[in-house]
Every structure is written in C-alpha cells, then in structure tokens.
N, C-alpha and C. Protein backbone atom coordinates (compact mmCIF):
# COMPACT_ATOMS: atom_id res chain seq x y z
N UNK A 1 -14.75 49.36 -79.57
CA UNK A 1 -13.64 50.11 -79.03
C UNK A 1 -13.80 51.60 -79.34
N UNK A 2 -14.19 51.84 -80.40
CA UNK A 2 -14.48 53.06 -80.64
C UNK A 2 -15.54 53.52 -80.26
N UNK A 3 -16.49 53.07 -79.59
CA UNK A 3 -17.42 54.00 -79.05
C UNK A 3 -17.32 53.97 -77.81
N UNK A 4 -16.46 53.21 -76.98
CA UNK A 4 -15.82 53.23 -75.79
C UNK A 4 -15.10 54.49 -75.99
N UNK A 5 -13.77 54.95 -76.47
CA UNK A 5 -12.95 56.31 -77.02
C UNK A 5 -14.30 57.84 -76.71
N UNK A 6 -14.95 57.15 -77.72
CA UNK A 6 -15.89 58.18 -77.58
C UNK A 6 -16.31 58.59 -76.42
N UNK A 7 -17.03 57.71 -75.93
CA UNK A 7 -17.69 57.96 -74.75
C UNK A 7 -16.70 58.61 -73.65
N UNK A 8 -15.39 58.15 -73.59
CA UNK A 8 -14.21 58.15 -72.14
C UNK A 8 -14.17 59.99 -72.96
N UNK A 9 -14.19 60.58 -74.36
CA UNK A 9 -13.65 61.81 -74.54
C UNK A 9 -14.81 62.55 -74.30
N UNK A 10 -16.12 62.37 -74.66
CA UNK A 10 -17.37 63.20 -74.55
C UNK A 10 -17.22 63.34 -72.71
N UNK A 11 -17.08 61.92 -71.78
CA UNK A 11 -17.29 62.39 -70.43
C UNK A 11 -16.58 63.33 -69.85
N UNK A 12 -15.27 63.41 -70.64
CA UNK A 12 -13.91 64.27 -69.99
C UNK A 12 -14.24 65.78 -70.58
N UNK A 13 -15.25 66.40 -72.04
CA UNK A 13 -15.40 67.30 -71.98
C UNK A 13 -16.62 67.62 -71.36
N UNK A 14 -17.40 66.71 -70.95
CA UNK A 14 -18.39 67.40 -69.66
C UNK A 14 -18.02 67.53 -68.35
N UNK A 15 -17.22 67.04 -67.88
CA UNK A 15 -16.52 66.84 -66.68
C UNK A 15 -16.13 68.65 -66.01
N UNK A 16 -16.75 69.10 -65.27
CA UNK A 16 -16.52 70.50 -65.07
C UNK A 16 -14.60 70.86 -64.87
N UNK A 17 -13.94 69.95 -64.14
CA UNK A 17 -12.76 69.76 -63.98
C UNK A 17 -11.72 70.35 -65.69
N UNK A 18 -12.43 69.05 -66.74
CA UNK A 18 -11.79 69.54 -67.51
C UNK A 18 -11.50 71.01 -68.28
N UNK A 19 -12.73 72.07 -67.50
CA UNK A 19 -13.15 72.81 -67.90
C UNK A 19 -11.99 74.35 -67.00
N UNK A 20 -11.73 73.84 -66.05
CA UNK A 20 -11.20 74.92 -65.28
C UNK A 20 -9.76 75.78 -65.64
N UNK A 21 -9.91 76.82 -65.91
CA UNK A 21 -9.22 77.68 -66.28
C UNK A 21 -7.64 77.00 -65.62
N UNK A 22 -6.61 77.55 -66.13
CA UNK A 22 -5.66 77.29 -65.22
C UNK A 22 -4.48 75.98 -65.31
N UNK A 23 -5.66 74.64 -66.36
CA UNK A 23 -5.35 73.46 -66.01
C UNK A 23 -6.22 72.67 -65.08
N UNK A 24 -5.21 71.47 -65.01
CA UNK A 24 -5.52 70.69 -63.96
C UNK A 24 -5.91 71.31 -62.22
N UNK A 25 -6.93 71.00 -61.79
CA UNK A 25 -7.16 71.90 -60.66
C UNK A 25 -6.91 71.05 -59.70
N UNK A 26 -5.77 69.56 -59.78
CA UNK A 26 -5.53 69.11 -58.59
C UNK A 26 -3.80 69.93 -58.85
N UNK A 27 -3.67 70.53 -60.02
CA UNK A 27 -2.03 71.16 -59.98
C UNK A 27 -1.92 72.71 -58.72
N UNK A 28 -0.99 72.81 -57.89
CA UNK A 28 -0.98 74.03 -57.12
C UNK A 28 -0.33 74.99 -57.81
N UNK A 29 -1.30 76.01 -57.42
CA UNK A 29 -0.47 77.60 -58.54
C UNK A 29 -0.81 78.25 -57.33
N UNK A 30 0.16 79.63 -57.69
CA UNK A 30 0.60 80.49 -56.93
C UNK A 30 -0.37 81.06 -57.65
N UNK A 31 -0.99 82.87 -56.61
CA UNK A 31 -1.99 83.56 -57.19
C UNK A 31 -1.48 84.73 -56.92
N UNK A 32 -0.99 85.06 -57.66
CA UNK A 32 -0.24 86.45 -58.36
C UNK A 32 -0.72 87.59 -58.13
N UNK A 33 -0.65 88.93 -57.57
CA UNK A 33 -1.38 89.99 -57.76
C UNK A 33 -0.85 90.73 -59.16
N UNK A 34 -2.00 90.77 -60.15
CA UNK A 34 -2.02 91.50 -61.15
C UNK A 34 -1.53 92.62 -61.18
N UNK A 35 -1.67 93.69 -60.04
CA UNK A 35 -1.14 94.85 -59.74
C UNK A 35 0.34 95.09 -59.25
N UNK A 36 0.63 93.69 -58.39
CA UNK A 36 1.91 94.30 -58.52
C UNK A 36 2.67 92.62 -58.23
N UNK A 37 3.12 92.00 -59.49
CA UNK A 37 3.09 90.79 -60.03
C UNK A 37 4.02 89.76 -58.98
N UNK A 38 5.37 90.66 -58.39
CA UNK A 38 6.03 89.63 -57.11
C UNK A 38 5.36 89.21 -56.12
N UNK A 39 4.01 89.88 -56.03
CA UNK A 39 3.54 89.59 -54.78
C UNK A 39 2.47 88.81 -54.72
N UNK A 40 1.98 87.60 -53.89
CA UNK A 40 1.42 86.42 -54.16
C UNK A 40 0.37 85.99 -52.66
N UNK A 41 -0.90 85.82 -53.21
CA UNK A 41 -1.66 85.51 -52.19
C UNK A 41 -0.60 84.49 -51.27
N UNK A 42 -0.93 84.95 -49.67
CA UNK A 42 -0.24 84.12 -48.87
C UNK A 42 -1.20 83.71 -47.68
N UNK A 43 -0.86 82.29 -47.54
CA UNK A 43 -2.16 82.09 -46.16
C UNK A 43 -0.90 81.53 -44.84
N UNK A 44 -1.27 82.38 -43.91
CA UNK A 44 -0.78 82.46 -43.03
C UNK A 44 -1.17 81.86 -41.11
N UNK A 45 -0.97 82.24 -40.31
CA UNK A 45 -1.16 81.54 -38.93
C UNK A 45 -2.32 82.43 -38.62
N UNK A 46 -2.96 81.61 -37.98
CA UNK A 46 -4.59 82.18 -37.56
C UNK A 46 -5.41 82.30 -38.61
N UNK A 47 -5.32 81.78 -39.84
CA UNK A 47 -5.79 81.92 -40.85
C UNK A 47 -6.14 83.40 -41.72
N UNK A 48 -5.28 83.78 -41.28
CA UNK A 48 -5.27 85.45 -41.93
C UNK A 48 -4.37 84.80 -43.75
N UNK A 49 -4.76 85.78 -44.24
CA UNK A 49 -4.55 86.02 -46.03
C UNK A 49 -3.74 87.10 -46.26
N UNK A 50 -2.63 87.44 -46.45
CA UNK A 50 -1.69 88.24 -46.89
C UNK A 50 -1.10 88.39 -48.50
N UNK A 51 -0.40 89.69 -48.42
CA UNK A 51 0.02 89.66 -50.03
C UNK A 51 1.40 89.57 -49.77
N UNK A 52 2.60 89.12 -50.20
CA UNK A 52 3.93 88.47 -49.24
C UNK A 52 4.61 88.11 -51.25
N UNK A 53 5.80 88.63 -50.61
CA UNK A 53 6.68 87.77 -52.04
C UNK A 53 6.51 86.50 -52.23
N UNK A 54 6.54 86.26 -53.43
CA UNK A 54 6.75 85.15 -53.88
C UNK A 54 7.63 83.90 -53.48
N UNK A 55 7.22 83.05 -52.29
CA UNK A 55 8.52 82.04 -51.67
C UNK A 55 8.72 80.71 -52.33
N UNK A 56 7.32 80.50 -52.94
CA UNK A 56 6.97 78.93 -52.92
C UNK A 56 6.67 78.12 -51.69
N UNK A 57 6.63 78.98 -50.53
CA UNK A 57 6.20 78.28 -49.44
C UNK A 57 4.91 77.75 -49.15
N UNK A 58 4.70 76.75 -48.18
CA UNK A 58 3.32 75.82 -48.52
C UNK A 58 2.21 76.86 -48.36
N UNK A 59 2.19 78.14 -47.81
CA UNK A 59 1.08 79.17 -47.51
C UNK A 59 0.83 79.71 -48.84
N UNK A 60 1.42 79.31 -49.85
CA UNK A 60 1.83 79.84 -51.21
C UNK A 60 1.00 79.37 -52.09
N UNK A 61 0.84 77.80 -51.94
CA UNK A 61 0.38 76.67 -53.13
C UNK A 61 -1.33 76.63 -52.61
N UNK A 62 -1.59 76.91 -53.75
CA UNK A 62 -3.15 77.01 -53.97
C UNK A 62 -3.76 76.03 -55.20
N UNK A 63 -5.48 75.71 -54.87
CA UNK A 63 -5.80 74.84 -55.79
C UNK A 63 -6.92 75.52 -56.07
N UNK A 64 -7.35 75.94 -57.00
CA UNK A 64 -9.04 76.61 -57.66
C UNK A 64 -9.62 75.19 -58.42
N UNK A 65 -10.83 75.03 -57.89
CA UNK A 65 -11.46 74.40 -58.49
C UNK A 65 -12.93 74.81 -58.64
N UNK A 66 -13.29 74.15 -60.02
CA UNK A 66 -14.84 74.50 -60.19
C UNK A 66 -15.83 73.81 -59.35
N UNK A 67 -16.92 74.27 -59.01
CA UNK A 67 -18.06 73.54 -58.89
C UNK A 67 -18.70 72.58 -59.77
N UNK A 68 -19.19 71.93 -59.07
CA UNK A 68 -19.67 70.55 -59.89
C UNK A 68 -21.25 70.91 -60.48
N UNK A 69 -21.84 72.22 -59.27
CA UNK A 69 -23.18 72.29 -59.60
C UNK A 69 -23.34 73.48 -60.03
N UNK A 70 -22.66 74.88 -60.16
CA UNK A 70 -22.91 76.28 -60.47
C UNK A 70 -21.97 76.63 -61.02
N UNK A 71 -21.79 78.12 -61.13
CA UNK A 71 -20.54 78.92 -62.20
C UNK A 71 -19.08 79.29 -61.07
N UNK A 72 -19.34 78.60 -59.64
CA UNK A 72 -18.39 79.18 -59.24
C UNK A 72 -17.34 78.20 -58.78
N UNK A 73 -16.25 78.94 -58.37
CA UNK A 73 -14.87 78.35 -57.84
C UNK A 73 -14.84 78.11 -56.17
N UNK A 74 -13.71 77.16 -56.12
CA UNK A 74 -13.62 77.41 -54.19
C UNK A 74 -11.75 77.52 -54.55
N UNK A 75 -11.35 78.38 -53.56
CA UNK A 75 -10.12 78.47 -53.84
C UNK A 75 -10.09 77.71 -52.13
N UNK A 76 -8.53 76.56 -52.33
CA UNK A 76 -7.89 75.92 -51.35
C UNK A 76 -6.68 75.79 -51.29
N UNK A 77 -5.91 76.19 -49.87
CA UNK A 77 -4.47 76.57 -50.01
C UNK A 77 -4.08 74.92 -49.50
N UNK A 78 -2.69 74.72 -49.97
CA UNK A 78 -2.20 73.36 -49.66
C UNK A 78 -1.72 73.40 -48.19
N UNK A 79 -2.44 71.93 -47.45
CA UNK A 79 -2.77 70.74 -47.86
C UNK A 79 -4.33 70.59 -48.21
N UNK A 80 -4.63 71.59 -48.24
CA UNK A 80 -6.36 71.57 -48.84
C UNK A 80 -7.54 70.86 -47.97
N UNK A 81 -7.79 71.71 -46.58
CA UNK A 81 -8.32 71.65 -46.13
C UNK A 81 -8.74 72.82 -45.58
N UNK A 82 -8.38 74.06 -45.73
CA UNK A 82 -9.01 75.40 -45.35
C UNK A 82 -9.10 75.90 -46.82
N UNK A 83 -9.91 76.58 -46.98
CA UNK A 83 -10.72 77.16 -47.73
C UNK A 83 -10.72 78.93 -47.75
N UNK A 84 -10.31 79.55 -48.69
CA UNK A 84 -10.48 81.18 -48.80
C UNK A 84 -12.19 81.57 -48.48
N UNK A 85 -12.01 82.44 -47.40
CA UNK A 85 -13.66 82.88 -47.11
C UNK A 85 -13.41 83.94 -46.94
N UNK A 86 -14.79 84.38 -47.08
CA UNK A 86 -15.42 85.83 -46.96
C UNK A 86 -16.09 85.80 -45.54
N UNK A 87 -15.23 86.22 -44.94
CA UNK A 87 -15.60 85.59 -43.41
C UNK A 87 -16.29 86.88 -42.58
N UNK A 88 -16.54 87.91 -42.94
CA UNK A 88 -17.51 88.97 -42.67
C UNK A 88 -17.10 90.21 -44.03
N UNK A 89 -18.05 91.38 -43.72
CA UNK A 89 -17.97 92.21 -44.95
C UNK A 89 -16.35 92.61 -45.61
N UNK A 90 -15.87 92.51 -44.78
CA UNK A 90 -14.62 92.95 -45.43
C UNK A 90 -13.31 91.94 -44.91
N UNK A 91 -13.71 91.41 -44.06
CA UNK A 91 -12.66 90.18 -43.38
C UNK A 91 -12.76 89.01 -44.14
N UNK A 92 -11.25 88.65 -44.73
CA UNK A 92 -10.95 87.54 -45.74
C UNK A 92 -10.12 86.80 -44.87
N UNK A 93 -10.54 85.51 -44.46
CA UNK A 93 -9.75 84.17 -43.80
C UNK A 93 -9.67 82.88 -44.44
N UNK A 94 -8.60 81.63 -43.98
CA UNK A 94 -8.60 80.34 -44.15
C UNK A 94 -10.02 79.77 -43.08
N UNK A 95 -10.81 79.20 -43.48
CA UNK A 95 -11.32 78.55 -43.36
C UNK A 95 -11.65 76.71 -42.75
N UNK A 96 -11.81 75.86 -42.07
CA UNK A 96 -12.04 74.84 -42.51
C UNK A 96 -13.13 74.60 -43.57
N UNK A 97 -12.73 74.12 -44.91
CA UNK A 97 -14.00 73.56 -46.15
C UNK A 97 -14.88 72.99 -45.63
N UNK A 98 -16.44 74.14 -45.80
CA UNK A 98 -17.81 73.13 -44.96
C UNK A 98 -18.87 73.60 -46.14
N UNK A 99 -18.23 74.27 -47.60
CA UNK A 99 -19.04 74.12 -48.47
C UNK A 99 -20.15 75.64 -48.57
N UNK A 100 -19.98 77.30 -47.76
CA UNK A 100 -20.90 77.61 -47.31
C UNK A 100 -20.63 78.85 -48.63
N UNK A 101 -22.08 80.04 -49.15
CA UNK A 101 -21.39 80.33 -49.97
C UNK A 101 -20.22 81.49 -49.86
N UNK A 102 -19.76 81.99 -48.46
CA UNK A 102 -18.77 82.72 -48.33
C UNK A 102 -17.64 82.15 -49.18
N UNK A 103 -17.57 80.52 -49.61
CA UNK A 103 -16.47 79.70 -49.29
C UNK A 103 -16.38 79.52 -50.88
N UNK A 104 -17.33 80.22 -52.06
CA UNK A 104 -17.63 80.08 -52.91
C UNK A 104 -17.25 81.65 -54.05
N UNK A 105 -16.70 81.42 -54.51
CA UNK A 105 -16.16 82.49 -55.71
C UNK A 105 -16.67 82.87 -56.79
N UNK A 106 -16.78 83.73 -57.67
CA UNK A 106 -17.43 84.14 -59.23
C UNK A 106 -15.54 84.70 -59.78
N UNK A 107 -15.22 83.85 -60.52
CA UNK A 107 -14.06 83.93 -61.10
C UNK A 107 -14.54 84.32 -62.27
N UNK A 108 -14.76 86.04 -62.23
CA UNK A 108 -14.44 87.05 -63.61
C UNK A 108 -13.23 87.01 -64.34
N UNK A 109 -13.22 86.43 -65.44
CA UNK A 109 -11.81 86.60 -65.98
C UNK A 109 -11.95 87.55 -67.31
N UNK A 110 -10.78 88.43 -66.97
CA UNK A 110 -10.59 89.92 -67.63
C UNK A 110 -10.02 89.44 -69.29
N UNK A 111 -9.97 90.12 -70.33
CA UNK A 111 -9.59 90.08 -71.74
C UNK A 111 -8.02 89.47 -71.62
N UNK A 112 -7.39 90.18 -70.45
CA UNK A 112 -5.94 89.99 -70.39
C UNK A 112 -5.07 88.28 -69.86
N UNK A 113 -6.43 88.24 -69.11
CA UNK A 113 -6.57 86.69 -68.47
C UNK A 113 -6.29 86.43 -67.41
N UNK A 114 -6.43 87.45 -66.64
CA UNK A 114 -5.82 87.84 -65.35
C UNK A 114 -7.84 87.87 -64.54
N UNK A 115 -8.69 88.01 -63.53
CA UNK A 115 -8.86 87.49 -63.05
C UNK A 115 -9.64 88.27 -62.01
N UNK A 116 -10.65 87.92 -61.59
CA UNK A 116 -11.17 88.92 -60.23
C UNK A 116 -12.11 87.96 -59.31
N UNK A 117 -12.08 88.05 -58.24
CA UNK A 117 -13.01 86.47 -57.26
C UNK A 117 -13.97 87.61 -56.31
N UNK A 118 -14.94 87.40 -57.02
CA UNK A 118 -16.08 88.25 -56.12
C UNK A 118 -17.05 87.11 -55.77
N UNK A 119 -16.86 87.23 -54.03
CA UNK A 119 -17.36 86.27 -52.98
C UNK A 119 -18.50 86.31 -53.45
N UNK A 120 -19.18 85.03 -53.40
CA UNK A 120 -20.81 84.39 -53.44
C UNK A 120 -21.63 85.20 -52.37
N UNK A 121 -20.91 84.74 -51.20
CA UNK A 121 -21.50 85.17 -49.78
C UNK A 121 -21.62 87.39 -49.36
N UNK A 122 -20.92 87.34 -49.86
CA UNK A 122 -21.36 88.84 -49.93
C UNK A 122 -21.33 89.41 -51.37
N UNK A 123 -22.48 90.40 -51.81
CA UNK A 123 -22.55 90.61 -52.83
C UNK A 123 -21.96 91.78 -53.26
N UNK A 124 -21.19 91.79 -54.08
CA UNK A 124 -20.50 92.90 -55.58
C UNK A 124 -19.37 92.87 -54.16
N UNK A 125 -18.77 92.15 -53.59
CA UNK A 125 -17.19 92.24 -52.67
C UNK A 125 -16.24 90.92 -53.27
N UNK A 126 -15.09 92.12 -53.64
CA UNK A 126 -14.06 91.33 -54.32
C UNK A 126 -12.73 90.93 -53.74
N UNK A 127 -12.23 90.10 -53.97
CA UNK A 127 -10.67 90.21 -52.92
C UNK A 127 -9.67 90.85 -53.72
N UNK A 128 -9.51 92.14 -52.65
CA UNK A 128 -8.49 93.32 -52.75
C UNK A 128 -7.01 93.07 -52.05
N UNK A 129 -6.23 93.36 -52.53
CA UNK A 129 -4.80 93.11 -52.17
C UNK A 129 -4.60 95.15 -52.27
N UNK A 130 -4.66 95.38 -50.63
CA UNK A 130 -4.63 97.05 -51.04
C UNK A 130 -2.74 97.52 -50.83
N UNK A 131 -2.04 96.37 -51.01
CA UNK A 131 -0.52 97.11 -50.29
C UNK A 131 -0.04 95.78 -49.89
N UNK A 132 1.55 95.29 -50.05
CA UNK A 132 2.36 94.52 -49.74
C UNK A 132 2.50 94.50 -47.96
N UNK A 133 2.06 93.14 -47.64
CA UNK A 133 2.14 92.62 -46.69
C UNK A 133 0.89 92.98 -45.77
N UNK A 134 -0.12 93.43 -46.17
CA UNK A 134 -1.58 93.52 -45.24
C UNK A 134 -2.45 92.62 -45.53
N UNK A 135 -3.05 92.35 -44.44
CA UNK A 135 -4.13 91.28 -45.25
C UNK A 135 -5.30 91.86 -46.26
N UNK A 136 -5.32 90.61 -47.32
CA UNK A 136 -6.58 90.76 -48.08
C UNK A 136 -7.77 91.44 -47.50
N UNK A 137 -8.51 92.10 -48.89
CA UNK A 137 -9.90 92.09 -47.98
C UNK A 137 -10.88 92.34 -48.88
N UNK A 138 -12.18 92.10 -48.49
CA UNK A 138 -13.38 91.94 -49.53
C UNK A 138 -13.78 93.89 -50.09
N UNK A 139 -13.82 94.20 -51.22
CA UNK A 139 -13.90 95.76 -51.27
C UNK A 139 -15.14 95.53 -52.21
N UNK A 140 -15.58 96.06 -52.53
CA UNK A 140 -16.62 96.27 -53.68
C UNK A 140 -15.78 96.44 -54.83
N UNK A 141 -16.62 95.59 -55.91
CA UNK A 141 -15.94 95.12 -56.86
C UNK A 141 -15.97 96.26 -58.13
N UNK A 142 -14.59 96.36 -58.49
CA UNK A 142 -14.68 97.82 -59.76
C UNK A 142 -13.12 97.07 -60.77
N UNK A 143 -13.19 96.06 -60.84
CA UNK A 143 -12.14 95.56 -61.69
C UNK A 143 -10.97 96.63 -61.86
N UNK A 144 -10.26 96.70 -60.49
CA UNK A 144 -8.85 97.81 -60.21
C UNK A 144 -8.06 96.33 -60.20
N UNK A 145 -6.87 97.41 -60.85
CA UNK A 145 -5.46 96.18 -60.15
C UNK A 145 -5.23 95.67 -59.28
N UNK A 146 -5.73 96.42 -58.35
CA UNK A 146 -5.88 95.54 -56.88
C UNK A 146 -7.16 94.55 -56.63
N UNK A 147 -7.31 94.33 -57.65
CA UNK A 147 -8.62 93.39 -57.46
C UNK A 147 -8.38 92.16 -58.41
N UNK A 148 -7.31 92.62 -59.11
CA UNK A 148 -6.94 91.59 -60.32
C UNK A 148 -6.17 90.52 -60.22
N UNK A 149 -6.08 89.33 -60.26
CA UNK A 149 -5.28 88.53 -60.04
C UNK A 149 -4.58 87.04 -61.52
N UNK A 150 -3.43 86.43 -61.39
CA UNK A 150 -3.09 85.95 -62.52
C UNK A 150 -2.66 84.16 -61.36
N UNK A 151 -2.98 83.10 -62.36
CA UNK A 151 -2.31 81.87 -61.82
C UNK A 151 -1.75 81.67 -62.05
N UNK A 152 0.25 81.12 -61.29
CA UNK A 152 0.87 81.08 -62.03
C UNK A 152 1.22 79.42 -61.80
N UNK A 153 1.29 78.69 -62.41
CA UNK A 153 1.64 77.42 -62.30
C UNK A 153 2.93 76.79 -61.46
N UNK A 154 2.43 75.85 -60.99
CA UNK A 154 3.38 75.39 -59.04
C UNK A 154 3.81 73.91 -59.22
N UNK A 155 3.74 73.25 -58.41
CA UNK A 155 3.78 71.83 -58.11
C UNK A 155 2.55 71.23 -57.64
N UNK A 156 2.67 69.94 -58.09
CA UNK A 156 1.58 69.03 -57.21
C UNK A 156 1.54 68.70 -55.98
C-alpha cells in the first residue's frame, strides 16, 4: 500500500499539470491586466481579443495550461475550443485549437507574479493590452505594464 501512495504522489509531481502556475488548469481564471487591474482579457465575436471590464462573462473565463512536451502554455477561452493566437505580426485572435506554434506561449513570470506571454510563433512579440477596449496585440516584448498580466481565479 505504501508504495502504491508513493508511486500515485511521485506521478502527480511529474505530471506537468501539477506543475502549472495558477492551480488547477482545468479551473477558469480571468486574466487581469497588470497595468490597469479592472480590465480583463476579453474574447469576443469574430474572434477578436479585447481589454473590457471585468463581467465574468463566458468571453471572460480562461484556461492556461502547460505543455506536456516543452516550457510553454496554450491559453483557452471557455468552452475551450478556440485558442489565443498570434495570428500575424501584430494581430492577436481566437482561434480553432490545431496545436500550431502561434497557438503556443512562453509564460515569463515577473518577481511580483504577475506575468508576460510572448508568442512561440513570432519571436520577442508579447501580448499588449495598449488602452481599454481595443484589441490586444503582439508588440515586442520589454516587460511594460501593458505587457503584464495577473490570474485571477473563476469557476469551473
């Protein structure tokens, strides 16, 4: 029995899952702009990405999860089937999830614990929140407040 214990706790701390910042990465959190804290990644119609108050609305609830095979994240808005992309140099969209590395994140996390997602698919471009209510967009990455982001814990 006890090396059963063992084994079920050693698999759960290799398990990349257990590993993901945040918690549980089947839990939905809201993604906060660091810079200016009411305002909350929002995914919207046509798959555009906005920065929008805080509603709790379903464009709201997000899931980060790790990769199973590298250092990075895929961020997915609920019901979790589009995917945050880097959908040209500076154009940030929902996605359908097909795995590509636009669709793939480097989640820098700052001393404060707050946060920066510089796309796989284009290099040193980070998602910028430049102003309430415009869409996101990929900028070159210089760890500004507008580049910073915090998770704040949601519903399942």
């Amino acid at each position: 029995m006890r090396r059963l214990l063992l084994s079920v706790a050693a698999l759960l701390l290799l398990t990349p899952a257990a590993h993901a910042a945040g918690g549980d990465p089947f839990d939905y959190v809201q993604i906060r702009s660091a810079g200016r804290p009411a305002l909350v990644l929002t995914a919207g119609e046509g798959g555009l990405v906005t920065l929008r108050p805080g509603s709790g609305e379903t464009g709201q609830q997000w899931r980060i999860f790790p990769s199973d095979t590298d250092p990075y994240v895929t961020v997915l808005v609920k019901p979790a089937v589009d995917c945050l992309t880097g959908y040209e140099p500076q154009d940030v969209r929902m996605l359908s999830c097909i795995g590509t590395q636009t669709q793939s994140w480097a989640k820098r996390t700052q001393p404060d614990g707050s946060f920066a997602l510089e796309n796989v698919g284009h290099a040193n471009a980070c998602l910028t929140a430049l102003r309430a209510f415009s869409r996101v967009e990929l900028t070159p990455c210089d760890d500004d407040r507008d580049q910073l982001w915090t998770a704040v814990a949601g519903t399942r």
